[in-house]
Protein backbone atom coordinates (compact mmCIF):
# COMPACT_ATOMS: atom_id res chain seq x y z
CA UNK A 1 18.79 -2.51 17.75
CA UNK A 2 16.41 -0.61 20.29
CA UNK A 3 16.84 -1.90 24.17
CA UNK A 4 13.52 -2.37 24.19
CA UNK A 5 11.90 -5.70 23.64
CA UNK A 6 9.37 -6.22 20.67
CA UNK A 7 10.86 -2.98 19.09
CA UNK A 8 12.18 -3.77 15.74
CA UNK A 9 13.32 -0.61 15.04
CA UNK A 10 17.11 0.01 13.62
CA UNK A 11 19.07 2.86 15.25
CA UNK A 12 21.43 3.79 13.02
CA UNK A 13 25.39 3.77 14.65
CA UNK A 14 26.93 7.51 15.48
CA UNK A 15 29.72 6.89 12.90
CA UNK A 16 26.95 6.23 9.65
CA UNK A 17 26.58 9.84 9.19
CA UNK A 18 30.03 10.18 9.03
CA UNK A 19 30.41 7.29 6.92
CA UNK A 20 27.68 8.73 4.46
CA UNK A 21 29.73 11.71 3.99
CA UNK A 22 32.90 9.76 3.16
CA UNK A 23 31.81 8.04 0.58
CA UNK A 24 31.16 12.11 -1.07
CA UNK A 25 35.02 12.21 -1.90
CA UNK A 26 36.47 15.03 -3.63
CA UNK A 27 37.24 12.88 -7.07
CA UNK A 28 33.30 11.36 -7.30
CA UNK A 29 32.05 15.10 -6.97
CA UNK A 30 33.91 16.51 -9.19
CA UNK A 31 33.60 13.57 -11.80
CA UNK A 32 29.73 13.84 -11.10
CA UNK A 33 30.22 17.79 -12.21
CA UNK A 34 31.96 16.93 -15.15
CA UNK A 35 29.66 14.58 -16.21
CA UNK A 36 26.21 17.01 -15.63
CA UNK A 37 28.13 19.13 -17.65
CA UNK A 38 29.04 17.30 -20.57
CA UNK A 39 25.23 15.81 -20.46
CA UNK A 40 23.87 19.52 -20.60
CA UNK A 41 26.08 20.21 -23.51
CA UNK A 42 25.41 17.18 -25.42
CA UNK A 43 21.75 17.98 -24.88
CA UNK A 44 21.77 21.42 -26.19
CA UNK A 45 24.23 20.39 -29.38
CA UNK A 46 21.53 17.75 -30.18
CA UNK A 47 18.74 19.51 -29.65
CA UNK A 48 19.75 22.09 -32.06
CA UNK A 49 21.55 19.74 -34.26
CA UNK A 50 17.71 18.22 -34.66
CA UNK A 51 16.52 21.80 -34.94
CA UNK A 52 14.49 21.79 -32.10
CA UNK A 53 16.43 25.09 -30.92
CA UNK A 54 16.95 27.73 -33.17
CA UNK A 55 21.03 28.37 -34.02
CA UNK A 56 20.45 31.79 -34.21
CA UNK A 57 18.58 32.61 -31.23
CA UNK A 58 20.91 29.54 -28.65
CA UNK A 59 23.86 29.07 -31.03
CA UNK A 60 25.87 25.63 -30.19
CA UNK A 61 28.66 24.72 -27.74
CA UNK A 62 30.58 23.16 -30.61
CA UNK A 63 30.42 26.99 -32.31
CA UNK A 64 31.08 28.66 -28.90
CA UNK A 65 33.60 26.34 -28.12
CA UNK A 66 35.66 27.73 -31.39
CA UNK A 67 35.14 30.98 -30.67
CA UNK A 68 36.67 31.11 -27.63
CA UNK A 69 39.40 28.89 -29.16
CA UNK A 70 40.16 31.26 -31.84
CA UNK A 71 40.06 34.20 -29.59
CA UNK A 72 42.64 32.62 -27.45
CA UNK A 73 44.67 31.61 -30.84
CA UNK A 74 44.32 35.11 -32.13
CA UNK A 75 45.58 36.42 -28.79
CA UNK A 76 42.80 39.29 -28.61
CA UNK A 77 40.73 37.44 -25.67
CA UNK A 78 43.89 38.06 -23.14
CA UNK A 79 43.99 42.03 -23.24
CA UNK A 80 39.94 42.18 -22.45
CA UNK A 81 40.25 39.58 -19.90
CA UNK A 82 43.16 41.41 -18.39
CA UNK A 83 41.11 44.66 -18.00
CA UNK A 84 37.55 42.99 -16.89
CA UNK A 85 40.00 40.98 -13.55
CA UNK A 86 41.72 44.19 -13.05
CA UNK A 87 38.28 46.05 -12.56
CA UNK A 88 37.03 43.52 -10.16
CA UNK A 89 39.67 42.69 -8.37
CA UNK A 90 39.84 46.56 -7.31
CA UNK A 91 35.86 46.75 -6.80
CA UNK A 92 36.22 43.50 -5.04
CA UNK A 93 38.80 44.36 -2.88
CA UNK A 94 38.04 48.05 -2.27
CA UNK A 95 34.20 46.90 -1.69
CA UNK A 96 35.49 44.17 0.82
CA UNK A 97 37.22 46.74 2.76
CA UNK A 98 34.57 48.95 3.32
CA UNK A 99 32.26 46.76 3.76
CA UNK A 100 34.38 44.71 6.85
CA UNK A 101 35.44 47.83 8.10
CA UNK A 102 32.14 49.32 8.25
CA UNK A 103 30.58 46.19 9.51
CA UNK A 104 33.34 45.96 12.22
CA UNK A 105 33.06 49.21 13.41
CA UNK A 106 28.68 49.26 13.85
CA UNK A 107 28.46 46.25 15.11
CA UNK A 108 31.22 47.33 18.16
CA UNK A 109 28.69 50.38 18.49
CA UNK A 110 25.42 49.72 18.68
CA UNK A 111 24.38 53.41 19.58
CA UNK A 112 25.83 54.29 15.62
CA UNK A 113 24.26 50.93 14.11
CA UNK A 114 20.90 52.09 14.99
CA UNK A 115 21.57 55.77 14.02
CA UNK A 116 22.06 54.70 10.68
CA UNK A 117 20.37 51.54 9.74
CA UNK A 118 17.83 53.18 7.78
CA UNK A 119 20.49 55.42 5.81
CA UNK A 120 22.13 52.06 4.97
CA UNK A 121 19.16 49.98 4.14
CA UNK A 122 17.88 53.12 2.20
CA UNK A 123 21.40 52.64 -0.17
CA UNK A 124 21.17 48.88 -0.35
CA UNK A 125 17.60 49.82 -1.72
CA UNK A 126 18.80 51.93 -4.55
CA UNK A 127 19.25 49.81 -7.75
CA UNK A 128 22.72 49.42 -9.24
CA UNK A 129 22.12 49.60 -12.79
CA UNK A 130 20.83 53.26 -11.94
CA UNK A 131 23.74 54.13 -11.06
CA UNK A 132 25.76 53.00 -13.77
CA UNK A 133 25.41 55.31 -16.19
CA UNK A 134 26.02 58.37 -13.49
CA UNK A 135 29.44 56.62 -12.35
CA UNK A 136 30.26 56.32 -16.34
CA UNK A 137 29.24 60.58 -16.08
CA UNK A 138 31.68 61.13 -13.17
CA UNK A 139 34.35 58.54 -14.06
CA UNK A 140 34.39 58.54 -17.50
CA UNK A 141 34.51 55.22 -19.84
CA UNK A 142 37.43 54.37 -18.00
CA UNK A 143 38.36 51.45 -15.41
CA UNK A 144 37.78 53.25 -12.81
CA UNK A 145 33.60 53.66 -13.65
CA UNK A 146 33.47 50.31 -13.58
CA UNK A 147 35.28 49.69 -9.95
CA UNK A 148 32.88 51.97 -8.61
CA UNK A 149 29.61 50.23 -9.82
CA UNK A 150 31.77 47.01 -8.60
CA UNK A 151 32.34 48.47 -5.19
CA UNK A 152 28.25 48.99 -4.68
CA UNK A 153 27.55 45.52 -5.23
CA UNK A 154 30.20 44.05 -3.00
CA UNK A 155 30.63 46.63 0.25
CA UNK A 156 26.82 45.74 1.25
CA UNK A 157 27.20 42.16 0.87
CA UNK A 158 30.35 42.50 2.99
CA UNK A 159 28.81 44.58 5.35
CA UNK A 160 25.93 42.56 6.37
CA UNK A 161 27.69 39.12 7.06
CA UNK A 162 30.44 41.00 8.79
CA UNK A 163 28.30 42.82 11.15
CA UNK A 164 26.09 39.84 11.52
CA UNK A 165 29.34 37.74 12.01
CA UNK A 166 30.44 39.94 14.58
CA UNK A 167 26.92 40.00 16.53
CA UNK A 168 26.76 36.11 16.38
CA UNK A 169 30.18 35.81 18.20
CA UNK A 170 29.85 34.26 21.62
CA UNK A 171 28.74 36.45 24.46
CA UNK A 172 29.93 33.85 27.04
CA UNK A 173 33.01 33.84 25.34
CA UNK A 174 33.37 37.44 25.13
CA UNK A 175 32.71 38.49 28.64
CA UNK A 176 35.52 35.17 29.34
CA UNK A 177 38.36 36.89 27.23
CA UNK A 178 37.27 40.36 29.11
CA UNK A 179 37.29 39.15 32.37
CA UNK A 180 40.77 37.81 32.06
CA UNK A 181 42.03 41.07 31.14
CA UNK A 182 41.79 41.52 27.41
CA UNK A 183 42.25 44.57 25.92
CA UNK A 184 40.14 45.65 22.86
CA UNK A 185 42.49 44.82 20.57
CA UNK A 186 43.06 41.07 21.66
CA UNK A 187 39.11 40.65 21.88
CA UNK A 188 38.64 41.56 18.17
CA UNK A 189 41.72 39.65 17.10
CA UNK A 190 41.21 36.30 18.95
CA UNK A 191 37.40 36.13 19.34
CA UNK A 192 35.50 38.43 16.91
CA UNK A 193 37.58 37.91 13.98
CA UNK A 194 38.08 33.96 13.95
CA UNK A 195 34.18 34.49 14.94
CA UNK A 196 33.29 36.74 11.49
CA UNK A 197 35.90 34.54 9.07
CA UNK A 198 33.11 32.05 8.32
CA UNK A 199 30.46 34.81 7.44
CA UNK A 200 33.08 36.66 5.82
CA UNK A 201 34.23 33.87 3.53
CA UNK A 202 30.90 32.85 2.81
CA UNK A 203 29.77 36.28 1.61
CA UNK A 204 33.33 36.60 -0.44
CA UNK A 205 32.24 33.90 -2.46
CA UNK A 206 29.48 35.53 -3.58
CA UNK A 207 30.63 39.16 -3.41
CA UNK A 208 33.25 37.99 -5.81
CA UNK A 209 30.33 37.18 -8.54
CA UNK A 210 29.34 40.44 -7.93
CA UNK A 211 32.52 42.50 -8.30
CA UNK A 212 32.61 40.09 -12.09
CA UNK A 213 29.04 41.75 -12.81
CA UNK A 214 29.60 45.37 -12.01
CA UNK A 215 32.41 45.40 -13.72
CA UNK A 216 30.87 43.76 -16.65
CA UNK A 217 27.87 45.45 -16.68
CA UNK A 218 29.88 48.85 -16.38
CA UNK A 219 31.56 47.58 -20.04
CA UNK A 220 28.38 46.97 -21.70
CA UNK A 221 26.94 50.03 -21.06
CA UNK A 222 30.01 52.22 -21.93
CA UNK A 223 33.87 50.65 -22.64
CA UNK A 224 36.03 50.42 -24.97
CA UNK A 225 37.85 46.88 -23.44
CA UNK A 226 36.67 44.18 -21.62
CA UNK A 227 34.65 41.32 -21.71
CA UNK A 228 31.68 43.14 -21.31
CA UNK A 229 32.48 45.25 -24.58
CA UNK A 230 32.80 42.12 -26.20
CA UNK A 231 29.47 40.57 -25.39
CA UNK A 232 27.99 44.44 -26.50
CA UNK A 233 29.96 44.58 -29.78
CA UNK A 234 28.49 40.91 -30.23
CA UNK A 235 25.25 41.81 -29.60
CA UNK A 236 25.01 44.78 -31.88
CA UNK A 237 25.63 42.08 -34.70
CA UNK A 238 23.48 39.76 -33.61
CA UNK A 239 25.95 37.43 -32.86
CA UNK A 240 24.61 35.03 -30.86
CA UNK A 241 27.98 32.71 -31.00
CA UNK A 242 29.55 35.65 -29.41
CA UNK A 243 27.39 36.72 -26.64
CA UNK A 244 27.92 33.36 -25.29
CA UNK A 245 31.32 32.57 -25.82
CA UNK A 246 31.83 35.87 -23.97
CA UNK A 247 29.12 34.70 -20.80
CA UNK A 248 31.20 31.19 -21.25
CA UNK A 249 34.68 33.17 -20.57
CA UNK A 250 33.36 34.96 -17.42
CA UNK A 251 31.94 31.53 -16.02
CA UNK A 252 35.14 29.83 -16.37
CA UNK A 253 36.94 32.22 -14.82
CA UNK A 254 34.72 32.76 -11.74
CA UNK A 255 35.03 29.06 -11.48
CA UNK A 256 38.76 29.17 -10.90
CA UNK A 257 38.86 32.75 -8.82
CA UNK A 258 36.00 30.80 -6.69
CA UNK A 259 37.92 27.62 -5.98
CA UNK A 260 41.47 29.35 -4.98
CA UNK A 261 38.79 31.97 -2.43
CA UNK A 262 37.66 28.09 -1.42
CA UNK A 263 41.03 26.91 -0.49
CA UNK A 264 41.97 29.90 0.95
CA UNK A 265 39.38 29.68 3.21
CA UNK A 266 39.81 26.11 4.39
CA UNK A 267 43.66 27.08 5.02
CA UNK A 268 42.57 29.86 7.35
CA UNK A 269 40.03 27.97 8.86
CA UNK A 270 41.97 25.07 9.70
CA UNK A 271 41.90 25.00 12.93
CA UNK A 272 37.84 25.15 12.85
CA UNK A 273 36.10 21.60 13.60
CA UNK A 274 34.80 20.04 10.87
């Protein structure tokens, strides 16, 4: 209760917010996923059950759920899998390193950074899918095509939370460390790196999405493995059932990929206050 007298008003305790969030554990989110899901899917299997949604056109989870199963029972999902990760993990993590190193290195010089922030906005401008079919020119219908149009979607992401990670990092802080004798290399290990983690994380997450769709995207338009040859080959048949066992495949799996990046992340950040 307020201080005041006549004032009815209820101030809520420092700890409720706290409390609020506990009651959020990991278990009741997670069993609150599960259950959206399985609602969403027992939607769409009715609705076209009732023949509200054509079969044809939305297919049904109980027919995409088979395909996938018979895939994996037939052993042919694995080698197209194995190709699609391969790609993005190399356009993710060639695309990550450019992009921090980049984003690093201009946001230490602002002279540079201003040289050629139009040249870099001017790329980030240029539409990937453009570029896809010149990379499959250059590169060929091999993996390596694919990496490439990977690598353009993820080094900008990277870039920009890096070099706005780096520019957020304390300038109090900074001119601390320096004036107890830092050298360069300390200041970017123990203040500008711990400061550009959390932006750098947070834009993984998504880059990794991205490294999944250029790599994909790189397959439909011209492969001879990979998921995204699947969901083509599919497509040219009209197989509905296929094109979205294939899209259900790639979800799962960035699922997974994205919750190891998450724990990752919380073990490096540990010593961060919640």
């Amino acid at each position: 209760m307020s201080g005041r007298r006549g004032d009815d008003r209820v101030v809520p305790s420092r700890g409720a917010p706290a409390r609020a969030a506990s009651v959020a554990t990991p278990a009741k989110v997670l069993t609150w996923q599960i259950a959206v899901g399985v609602v969403l899917l027992a939607v769409w299997q009715t609705l076209v059950s009732l023949k509200i949604l054509d079969a044809f056109f939305v297919s049904r989870p109980s027919d995409i759920l088979q395909r996938v199963a018979r895939w994996i029972l037939a052993g042919t999902l694995w080698g197209h899998l194995a190709v699609t990760l391969e790609e993005s993990l190399l356009g993710l993590l060639a695309g990550a390193a450019l992009g921090i190193s980049l984003g690093f290195a201009l946001a230490r010089a602002t002279f540079l950074a201003r040289v050629f922030d139009p040249y870099i906005k001017m790329l980030n401008a240029v539409p990937r899918v453009v570029l896809a079919p010149l990379f499959l020119l250059w590169f060929g219908l091999g993996i390596w095509s694919k990496v490439a149009l990977a690598v353009t979607l993820v080094f900008f992401v990277m870039f920009f939370n890096t070099f706005q990670g780096v520019r957020d990092a304390d300038r109090v802080l900074i001119d601390n460390v320096r004036m107890l004798g830092a050298s360069e290399r300390q200041l970017v290990r123990h203040v500008l790196v711990p400061s550009a983690l959390t932006w750098i994380f947070s834009s993984l997450q998504t880059s990794l999405g991205f490294a999944m769709v250029g790599a994909v995207v790189g397959e439909y338009l011209g492969a001879t493995r990979g998921l995204g040859y699947v969901i083509s080959q599919a497509e040219g048949t009209f197989d509905t059932t296929g094109v979205f066992a294939g899209m259900t495949v790639l979800g799962v799996v960035v699922v997974i990929v994205s919750a190891a990046v998450t724990r990752l992340e919380r073990w490096l950040l540990r010593w961060k206050s919640e």
